[in-house]
N, C-alpha and C. Protein backbone atom coordinates (compact mmCIF):
# COMPACT_ATOMS: atom_id res chain seq x y z
N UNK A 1 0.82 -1.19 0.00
CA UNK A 1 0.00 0.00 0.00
C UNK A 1 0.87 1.26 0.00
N UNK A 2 1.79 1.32 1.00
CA UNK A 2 2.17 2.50 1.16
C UNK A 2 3.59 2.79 0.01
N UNK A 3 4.14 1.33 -1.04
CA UNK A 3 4.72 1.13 -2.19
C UNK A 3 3.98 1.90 -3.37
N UNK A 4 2.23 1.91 -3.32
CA UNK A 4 2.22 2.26 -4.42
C UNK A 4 1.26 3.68 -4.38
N UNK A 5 1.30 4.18 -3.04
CA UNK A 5 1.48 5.60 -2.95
C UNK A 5 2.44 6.29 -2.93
N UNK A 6 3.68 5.82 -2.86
CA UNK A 6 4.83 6.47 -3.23
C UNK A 6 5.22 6.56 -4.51
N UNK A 7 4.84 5.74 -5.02
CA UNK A 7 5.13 5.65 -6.95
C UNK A 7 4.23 6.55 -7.36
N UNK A 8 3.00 6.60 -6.72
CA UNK A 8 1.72 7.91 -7.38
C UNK A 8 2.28 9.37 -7.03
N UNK A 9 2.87 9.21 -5.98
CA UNK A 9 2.79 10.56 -5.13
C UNK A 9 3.83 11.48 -4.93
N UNK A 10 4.93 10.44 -5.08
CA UNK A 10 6.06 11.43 -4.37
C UNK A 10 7.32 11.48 -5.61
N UNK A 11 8.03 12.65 -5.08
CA UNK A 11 9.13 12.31 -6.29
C UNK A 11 10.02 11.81 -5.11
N UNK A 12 10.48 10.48 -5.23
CA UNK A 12 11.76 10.42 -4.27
C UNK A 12 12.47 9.55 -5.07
N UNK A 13 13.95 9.29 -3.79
CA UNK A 13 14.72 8.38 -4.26
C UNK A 13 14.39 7.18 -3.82
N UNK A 14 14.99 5.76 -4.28
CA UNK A 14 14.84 4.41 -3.95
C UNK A 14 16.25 4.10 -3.35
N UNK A 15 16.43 3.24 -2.64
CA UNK A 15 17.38 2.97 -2.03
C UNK A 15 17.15 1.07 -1.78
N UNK A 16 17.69 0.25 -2.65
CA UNK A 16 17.01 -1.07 -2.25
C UNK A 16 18.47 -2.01 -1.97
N UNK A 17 18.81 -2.53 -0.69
CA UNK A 17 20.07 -3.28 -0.18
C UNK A 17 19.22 -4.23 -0.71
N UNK A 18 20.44 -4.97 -1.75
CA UNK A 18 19.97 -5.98 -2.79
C UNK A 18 20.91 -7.48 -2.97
N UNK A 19 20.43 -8.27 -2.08
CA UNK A 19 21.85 -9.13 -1.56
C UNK A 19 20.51 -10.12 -0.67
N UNK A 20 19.66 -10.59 -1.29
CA UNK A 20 18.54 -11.47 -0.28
C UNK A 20 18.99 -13.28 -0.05
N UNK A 21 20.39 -13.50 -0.99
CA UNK A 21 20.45 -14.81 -0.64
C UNK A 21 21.38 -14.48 0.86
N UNK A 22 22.18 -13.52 1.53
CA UNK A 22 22.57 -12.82 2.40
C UNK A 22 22.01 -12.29 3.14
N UNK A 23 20.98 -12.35 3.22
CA UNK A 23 19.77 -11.54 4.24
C UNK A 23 19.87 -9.94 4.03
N UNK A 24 20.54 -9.58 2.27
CA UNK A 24 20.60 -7.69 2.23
C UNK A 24 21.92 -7.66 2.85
N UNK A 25 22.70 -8.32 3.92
CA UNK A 25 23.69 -8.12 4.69
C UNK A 25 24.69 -7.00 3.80
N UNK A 26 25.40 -6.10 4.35
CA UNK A 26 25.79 -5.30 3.25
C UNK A 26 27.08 -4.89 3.21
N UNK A 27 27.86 -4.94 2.29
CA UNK A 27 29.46 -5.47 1.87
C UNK A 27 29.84 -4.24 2.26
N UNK A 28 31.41 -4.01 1.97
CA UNK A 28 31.67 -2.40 1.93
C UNK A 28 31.78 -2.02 0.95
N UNK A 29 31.28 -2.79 -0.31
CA UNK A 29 30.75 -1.92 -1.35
C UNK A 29 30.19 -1.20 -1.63
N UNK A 30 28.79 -1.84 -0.91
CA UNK A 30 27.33 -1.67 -0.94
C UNK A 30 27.32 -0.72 0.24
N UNK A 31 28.22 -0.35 1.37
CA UNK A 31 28.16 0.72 1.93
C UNK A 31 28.68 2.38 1.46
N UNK A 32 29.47 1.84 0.51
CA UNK A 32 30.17 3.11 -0.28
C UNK A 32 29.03 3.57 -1.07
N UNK A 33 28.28 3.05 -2.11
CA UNK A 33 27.04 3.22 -2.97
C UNK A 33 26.06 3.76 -1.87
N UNK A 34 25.73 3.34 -0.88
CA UNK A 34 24.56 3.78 -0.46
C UNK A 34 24.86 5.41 0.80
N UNK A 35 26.11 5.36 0.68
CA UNK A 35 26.66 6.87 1.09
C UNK A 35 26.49 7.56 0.13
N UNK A 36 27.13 7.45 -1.39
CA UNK A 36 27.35 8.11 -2.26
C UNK A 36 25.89 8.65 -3.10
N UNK A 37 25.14 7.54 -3.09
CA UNK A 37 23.51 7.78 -3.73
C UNK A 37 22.71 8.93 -2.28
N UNK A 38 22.88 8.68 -1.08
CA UNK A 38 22.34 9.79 -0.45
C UNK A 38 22.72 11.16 -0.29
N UNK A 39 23.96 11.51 -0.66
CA UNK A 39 24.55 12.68 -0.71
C UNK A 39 24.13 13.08 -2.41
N UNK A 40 24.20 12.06 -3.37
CA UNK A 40 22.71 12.71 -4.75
C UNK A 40 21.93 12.70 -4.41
N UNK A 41 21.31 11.96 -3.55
CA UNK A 41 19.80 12.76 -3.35
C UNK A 41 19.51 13.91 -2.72
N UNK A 42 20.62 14.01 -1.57
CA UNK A 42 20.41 15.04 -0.57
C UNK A 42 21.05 16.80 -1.99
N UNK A 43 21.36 16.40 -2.52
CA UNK A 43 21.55 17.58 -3.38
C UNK A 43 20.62 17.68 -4.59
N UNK A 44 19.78 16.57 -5.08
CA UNK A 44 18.62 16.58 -6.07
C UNK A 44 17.49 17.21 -5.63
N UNK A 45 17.04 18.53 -6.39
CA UNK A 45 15.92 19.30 -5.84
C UNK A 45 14.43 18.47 -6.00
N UNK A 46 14.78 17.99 -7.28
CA UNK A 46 13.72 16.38 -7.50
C UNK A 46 12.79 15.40 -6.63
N UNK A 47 13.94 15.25 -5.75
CA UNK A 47 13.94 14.44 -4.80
C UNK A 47 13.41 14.76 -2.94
N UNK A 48 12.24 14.14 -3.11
CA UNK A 48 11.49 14.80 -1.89
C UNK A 48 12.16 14.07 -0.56
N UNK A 49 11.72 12.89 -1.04
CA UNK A 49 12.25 11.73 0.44
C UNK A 49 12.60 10.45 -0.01
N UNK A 50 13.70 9.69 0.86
CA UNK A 50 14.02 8.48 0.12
C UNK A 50 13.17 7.27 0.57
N UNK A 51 13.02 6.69 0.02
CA UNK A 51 12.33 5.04 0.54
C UNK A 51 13.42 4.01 0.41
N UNK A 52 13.76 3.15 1.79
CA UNK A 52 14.71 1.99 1.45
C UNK A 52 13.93 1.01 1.63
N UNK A 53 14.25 -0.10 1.40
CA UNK A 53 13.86 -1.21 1.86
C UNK A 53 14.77 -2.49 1.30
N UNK A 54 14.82 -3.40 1.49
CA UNK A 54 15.36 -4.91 1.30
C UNK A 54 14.94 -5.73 0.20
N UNK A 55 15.81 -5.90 -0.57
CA UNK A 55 15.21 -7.12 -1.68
C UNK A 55 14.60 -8.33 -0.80
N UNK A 56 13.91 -9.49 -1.92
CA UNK A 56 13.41 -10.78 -1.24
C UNK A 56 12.32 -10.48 0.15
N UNK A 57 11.97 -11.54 -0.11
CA UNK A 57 10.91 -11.61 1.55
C UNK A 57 11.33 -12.19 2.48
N UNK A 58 12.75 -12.25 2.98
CA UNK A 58 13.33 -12.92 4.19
C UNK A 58 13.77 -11.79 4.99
N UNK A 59 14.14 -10.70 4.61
CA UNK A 59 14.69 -9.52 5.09
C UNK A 59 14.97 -8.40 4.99
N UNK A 60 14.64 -6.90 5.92
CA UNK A 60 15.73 -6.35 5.70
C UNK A 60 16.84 -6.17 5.24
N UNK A 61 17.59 -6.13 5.99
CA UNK A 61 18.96 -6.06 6.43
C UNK A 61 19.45 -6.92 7.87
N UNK A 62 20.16 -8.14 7.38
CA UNK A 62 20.62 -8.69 8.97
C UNK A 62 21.75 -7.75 9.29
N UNK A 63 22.33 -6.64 8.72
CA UNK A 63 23.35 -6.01 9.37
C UNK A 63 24.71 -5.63 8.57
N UNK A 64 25.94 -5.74 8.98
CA UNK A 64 27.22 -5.90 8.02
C UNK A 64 27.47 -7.43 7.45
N UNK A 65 27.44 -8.09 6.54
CA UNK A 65 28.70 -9.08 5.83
C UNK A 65 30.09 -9.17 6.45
N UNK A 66 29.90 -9.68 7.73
CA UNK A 66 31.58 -9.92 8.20
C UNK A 66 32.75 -10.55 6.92
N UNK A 67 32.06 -11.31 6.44
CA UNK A 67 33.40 -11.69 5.53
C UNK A 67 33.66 -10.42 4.24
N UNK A 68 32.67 -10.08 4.06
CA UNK A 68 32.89 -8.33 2.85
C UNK A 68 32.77 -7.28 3.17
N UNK A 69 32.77 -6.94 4.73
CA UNK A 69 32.69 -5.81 5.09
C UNK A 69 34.16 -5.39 5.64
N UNK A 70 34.37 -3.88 5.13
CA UNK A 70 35.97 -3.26 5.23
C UNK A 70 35.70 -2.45 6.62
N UNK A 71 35.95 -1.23 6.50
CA UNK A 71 35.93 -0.14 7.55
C UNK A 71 35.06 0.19 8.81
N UNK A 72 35.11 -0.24 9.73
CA UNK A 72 33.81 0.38 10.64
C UNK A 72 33.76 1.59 10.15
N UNK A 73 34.38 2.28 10.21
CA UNK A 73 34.59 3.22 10.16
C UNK A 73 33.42 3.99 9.32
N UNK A 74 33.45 3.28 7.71
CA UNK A 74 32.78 3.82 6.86
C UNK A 74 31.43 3.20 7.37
N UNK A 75 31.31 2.37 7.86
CA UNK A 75 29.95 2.09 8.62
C UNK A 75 29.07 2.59 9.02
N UNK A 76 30.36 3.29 10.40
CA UNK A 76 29.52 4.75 10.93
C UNK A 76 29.20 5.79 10.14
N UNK A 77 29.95 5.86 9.33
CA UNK A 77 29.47 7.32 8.58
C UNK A 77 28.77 7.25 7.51
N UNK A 78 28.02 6.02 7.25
CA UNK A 78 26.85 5.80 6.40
C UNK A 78 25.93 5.72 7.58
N UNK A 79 25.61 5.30 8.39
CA UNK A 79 24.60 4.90 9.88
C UNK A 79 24.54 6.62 10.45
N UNK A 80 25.39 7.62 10.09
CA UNK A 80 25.22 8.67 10.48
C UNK A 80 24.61 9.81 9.17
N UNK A 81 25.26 9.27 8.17
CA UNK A 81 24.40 10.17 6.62
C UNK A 81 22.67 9.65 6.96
N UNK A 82 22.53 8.34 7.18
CA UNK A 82 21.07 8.13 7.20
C UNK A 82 20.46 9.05 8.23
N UNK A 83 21.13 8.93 9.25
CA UNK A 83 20.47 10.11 10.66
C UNK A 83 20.18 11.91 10.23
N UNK A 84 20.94 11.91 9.60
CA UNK A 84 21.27 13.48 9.18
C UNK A 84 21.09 13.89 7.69
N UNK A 85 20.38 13.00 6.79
CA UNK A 85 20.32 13.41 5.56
C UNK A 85 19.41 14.80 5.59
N UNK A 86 19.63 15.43 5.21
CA UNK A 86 18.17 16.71 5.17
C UNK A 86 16.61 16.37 4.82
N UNK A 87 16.88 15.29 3.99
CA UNK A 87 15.82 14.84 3.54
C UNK A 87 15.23 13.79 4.29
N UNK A 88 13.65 13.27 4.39
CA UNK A 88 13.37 12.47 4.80
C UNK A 88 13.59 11.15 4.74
N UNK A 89 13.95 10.15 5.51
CA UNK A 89 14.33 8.42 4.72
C UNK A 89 13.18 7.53 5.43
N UNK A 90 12.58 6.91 4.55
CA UNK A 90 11.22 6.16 5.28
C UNK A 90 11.75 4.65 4.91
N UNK A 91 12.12 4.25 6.09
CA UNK A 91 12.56 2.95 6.02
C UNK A 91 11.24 1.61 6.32
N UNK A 92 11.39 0.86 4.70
CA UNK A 92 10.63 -0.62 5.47
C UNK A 92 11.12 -1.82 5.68
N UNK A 93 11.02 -1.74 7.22
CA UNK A 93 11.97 -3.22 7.71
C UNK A 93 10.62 -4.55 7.77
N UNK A 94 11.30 -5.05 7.28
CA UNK A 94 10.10 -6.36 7.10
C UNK A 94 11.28 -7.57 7.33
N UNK A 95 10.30 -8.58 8.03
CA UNK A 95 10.95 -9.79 8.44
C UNK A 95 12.57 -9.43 9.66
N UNK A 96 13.50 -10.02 8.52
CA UNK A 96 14.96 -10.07 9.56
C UNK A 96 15.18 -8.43 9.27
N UNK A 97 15.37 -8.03 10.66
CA UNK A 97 16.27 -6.24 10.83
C UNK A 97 16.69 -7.01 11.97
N UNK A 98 18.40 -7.17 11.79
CA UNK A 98 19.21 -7.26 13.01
C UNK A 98 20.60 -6.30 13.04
N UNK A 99 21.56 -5.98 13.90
CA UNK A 99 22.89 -5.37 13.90
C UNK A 99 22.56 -4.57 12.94
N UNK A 100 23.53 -3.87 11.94
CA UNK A 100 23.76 -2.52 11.46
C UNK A 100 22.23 -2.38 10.49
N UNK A 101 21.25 -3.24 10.12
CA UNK A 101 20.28 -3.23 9.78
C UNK A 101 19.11 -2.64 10.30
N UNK A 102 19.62 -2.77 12.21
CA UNK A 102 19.02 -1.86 12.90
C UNK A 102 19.39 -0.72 13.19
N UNK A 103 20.41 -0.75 12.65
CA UNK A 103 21.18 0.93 12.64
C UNK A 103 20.34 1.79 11.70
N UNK A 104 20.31 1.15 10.63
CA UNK A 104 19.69 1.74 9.37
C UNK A 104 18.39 2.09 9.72
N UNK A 105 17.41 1.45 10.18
CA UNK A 105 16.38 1.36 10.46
C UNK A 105 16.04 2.56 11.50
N UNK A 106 16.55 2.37 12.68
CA UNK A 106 16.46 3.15 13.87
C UNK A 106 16.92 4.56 13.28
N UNK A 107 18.30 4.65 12.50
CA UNK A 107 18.36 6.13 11.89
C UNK A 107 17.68 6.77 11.29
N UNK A 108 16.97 6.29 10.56
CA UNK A 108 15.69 6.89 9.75
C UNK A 108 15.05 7.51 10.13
N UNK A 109 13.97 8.69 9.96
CA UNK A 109 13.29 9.35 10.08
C UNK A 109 12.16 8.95 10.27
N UNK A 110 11.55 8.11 9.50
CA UNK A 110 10.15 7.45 9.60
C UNK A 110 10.82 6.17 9.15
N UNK A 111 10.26 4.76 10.46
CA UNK A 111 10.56 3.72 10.20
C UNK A 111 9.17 3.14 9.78
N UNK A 112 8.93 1.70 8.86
CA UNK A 112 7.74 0.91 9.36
C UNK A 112 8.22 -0.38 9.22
N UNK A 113 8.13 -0.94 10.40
CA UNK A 113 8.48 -2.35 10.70
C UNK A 113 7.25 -3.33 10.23
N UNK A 114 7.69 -4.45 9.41
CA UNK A 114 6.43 -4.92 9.52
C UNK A 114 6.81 -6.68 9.39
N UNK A 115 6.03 -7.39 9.80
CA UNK A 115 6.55 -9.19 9.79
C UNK A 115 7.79 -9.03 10.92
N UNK A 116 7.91 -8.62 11.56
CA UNK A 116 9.65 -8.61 12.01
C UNK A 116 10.17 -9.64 13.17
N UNK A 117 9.62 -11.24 13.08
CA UNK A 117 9.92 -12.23 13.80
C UNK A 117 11.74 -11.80 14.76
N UNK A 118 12.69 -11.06 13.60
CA UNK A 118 13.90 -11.54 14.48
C UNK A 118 14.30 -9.68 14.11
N UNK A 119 13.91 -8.82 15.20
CA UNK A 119 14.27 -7.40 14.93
C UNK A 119 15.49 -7.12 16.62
N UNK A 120 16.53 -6.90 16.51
CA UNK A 120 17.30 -6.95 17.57
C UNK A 120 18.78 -6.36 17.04
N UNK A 121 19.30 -5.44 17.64
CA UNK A 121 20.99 -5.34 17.58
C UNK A 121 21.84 -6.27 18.35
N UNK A 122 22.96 -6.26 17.82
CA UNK A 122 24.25 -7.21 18.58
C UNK A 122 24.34 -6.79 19.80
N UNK A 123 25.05 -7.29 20.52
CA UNK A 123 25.42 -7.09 22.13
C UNK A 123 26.52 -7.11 22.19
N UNK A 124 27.00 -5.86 23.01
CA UNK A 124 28.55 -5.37 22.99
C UNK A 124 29.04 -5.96 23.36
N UNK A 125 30.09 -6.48 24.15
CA UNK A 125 31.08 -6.79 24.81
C UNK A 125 31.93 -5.89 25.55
């Protein structure tokens, strides 16, 4: 529903972590791209608000790809572009949102959780 009032309604950007045999889990590729596409949107006058969401119906985002993920570093400072974009980010977490998936999620501006059997961050140490 709220997919195809956004296609009627809004001009925004899409943002889709696209990796569902991985649960979306997201490389430091896929963290560089999804820094680099919000800083175009955040400068596209076009562009009202972004919508993310997760390929497949198993998940979100379970978080980082330990074996393809590089930098915390750049981690944080994608988990902090989502907090601070100017623009609005309406995140839909469906099914698995765990670890940096809940980063994503929780940073957002407008979340909607929906199916979310396993929604939880890691535990520090």
């Amino acid at each position: 529903l709220l997919q195809r009032w956004y296609q009627r309604r809004v001009r925004g950007g899409t943002i889709l972590l696209n990796r569902p045999g991985a649960l979306n889990a997201y490389s430091s590729d896929m963290v560089e791209l999804l820094i680099n596409q919000l800083y175009r949107y955040e400068e596209d006058p076009s562009v009202q608000l972004v919508l993310m969401e997760g390929a497949g119906e198993r998940a979100f985002c379970a978080g980082g790809d330990i074996v393809h993920l590089g930098s915390i570093l750049r981690e944080n400072q994608m988990h902090h572009k989502v907090k601070n974009l100017r623009k609005p980010i309406v995140t839909l977490g469906d099914r698995v949102v765990m670890g940096g998936g809940m980063g994503l999620c929780c940073n957002s501006r407008y979340r909607w959780v929906l199916n979310a059997p396993c929604l939880r961050c890691q535990k520090q140490k």
